[in-house]
C-alpha atoms as a PDB file:
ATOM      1  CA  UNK A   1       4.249  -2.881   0.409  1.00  0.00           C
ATOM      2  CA  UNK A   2       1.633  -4.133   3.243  1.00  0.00           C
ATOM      3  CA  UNK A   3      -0.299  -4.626   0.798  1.00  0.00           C
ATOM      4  CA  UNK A   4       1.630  -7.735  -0.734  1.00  0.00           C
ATOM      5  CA  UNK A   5       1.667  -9.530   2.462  1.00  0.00           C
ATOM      6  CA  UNK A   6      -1.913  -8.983   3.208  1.00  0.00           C
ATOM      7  CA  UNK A   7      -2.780 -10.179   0.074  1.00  0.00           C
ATOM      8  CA  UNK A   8      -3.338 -14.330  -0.895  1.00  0.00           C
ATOM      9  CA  UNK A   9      -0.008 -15.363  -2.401  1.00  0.00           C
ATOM     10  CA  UNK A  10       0.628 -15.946  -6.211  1.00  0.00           C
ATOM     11  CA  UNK A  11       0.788 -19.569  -6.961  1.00  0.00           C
ATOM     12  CA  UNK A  12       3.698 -20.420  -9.607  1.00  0.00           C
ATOM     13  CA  UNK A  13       5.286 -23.304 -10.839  1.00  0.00           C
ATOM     14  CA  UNK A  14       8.782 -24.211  -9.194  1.00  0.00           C
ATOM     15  CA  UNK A  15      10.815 -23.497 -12.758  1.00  0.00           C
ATOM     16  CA  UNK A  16      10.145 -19.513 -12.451  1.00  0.00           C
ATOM     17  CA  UNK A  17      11.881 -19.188  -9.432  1.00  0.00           C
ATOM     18  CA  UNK A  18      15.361 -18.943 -10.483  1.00  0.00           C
ATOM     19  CA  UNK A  19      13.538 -15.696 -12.446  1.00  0.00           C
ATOM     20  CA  UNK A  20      13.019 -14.102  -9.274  1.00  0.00           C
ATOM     21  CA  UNK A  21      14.164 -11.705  -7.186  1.00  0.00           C
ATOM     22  CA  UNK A  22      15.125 -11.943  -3.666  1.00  0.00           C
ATOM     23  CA  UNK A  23      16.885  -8.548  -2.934  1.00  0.00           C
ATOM     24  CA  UNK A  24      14.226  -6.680  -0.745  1.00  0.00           C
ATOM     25  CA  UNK A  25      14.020  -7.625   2.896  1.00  0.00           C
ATOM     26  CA  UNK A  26      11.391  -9.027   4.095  1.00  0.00           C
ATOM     27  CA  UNK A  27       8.970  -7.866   6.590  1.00  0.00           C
ATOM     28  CA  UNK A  28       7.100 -10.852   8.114  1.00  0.00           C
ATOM     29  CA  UNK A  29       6.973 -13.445  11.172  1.00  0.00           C
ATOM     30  CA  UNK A  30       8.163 -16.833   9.636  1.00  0.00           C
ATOM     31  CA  UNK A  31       6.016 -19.459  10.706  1.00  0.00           C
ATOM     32  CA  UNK A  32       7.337 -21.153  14.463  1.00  0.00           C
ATOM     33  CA  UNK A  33       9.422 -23.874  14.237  1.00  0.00           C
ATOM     34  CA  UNK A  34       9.713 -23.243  10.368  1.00  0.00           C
ATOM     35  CA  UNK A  35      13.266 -24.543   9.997  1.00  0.00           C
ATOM     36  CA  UNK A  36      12.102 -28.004  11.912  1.00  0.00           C
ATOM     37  CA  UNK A  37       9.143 -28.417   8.894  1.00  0.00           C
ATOM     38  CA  UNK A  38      11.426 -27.708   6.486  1.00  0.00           C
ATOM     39  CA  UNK A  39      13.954 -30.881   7.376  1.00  0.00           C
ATOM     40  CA  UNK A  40      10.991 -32.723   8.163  1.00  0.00           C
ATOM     41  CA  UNK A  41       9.409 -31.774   4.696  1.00  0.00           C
ATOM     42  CA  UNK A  42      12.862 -32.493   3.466  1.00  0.00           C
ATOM     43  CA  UNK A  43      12.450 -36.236   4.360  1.00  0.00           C
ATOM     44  CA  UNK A  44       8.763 -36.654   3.278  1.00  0.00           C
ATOM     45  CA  UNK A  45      10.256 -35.615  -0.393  1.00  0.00           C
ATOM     46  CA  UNK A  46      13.225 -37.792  -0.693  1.00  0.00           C
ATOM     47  CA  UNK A  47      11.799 -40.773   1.307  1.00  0.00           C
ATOM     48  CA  UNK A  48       8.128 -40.398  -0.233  1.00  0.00           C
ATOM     49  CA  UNK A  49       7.819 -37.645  -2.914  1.00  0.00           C
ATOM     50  CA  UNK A  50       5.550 -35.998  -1.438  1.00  0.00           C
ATOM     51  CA  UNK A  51       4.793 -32.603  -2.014  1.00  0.00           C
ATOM     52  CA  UNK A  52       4.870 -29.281  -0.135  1.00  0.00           C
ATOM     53  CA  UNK A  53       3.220 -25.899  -0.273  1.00  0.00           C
ATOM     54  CA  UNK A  54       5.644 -23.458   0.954  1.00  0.00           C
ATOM     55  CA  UNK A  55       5.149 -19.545   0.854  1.00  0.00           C
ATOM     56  CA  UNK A  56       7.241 -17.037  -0.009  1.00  0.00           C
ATOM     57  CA  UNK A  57       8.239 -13.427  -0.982  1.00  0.00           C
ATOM     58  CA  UNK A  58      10.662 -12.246  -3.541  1.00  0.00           C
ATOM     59  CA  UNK A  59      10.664  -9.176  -4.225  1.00  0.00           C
ATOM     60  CA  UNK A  60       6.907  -8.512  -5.856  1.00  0.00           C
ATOM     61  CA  UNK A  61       5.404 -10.178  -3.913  1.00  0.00           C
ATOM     62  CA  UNK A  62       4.101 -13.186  -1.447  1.00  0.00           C
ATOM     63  CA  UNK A  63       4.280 -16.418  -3.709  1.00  0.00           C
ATOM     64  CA  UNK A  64       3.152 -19.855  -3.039  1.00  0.00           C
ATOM     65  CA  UNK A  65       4.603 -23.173  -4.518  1.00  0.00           C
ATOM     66  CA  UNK A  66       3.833 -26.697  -4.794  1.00  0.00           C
ATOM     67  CA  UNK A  67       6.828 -29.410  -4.919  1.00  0.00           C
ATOM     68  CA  UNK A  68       9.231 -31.050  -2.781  1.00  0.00           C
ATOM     69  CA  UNK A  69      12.286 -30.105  -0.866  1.00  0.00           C
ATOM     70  CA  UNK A  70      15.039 -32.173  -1.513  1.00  0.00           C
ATOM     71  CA  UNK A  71      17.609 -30.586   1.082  1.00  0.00           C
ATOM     72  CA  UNK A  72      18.023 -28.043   3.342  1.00  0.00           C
ATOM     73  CA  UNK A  73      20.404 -26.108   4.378  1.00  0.00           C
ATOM     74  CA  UNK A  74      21.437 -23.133   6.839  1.00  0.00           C
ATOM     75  CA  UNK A  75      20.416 -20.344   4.227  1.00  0.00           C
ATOM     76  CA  UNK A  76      18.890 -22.016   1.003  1.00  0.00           C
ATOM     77  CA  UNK A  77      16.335 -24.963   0.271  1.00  0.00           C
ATOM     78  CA  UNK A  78      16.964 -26.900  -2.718  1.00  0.00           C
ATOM     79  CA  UNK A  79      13.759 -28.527  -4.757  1.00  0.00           C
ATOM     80  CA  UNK A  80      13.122 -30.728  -7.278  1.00  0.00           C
ATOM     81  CA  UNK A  81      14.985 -30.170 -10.188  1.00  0.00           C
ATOM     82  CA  UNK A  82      17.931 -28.151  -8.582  1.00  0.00           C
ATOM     83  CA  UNK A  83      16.134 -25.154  -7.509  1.00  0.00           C
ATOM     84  CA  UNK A  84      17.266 -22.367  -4.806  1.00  0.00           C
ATOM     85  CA  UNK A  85      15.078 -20.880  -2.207  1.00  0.00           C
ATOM     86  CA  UNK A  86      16.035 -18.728   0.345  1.00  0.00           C
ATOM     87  CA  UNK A  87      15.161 -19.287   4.036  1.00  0.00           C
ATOM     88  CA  UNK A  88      15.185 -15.985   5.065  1.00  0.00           C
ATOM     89  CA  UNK A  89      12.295 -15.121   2.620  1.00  0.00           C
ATOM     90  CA  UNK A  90      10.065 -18.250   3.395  1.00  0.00           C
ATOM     91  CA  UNK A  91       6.700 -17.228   5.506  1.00  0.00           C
ATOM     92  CA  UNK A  92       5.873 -20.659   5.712  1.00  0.00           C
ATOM     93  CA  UNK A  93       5.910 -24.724   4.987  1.00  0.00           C
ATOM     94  CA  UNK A  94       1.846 -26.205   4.709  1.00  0.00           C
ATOM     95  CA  UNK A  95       1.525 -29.893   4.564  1.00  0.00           C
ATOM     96  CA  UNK A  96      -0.688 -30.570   1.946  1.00  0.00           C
END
């Protein structure tokens, strides 16, 4: 398992992560202030489109997708296209 974290995430398209699995728990120090970059990535999407890298675990392995956040919420980020994400399993939001 340290292994997956250590290693440079996957990159995927957002329509495979409703494929996922997010069962495991997660075993890494989210990224400070990540639920403040997250609203603020929120508003560059709907205001701007602009897109986000954002990196994540499900249960295989660190991930990393490209895309914007159209809301977020206490537990779950929605993208483009309708798409969950949950917050718990998010490492990190890069502006890119």
């Amino acid at each position: 398992m340290d292994n997956m974290i250590h290693s440079a995430p996957t990159l995927i398209e957002k329509e495979i992560i409703p494929n996922l699995k997010f069962k495991s728990e997660v075993n890494f120090k989210q990224q400070e202030n990540l639920k403040e970059r997250l609203l603020e990535a929120t508003k560059m999407g709907n205001n701007d489109h602009i897109k986000i890298a954002i990196i994540f675990q499900d249960d295989e392995g660190m991930k990393r997708v490209e895309t914007t956040i159209w809301a977020t919420g206490d537990k779950y980020i929605c993208l483009k296209g309708g798409v969950w994400l949950p917050i718990k399993h998010i490492k990190e939001v890069q502006f890119i």
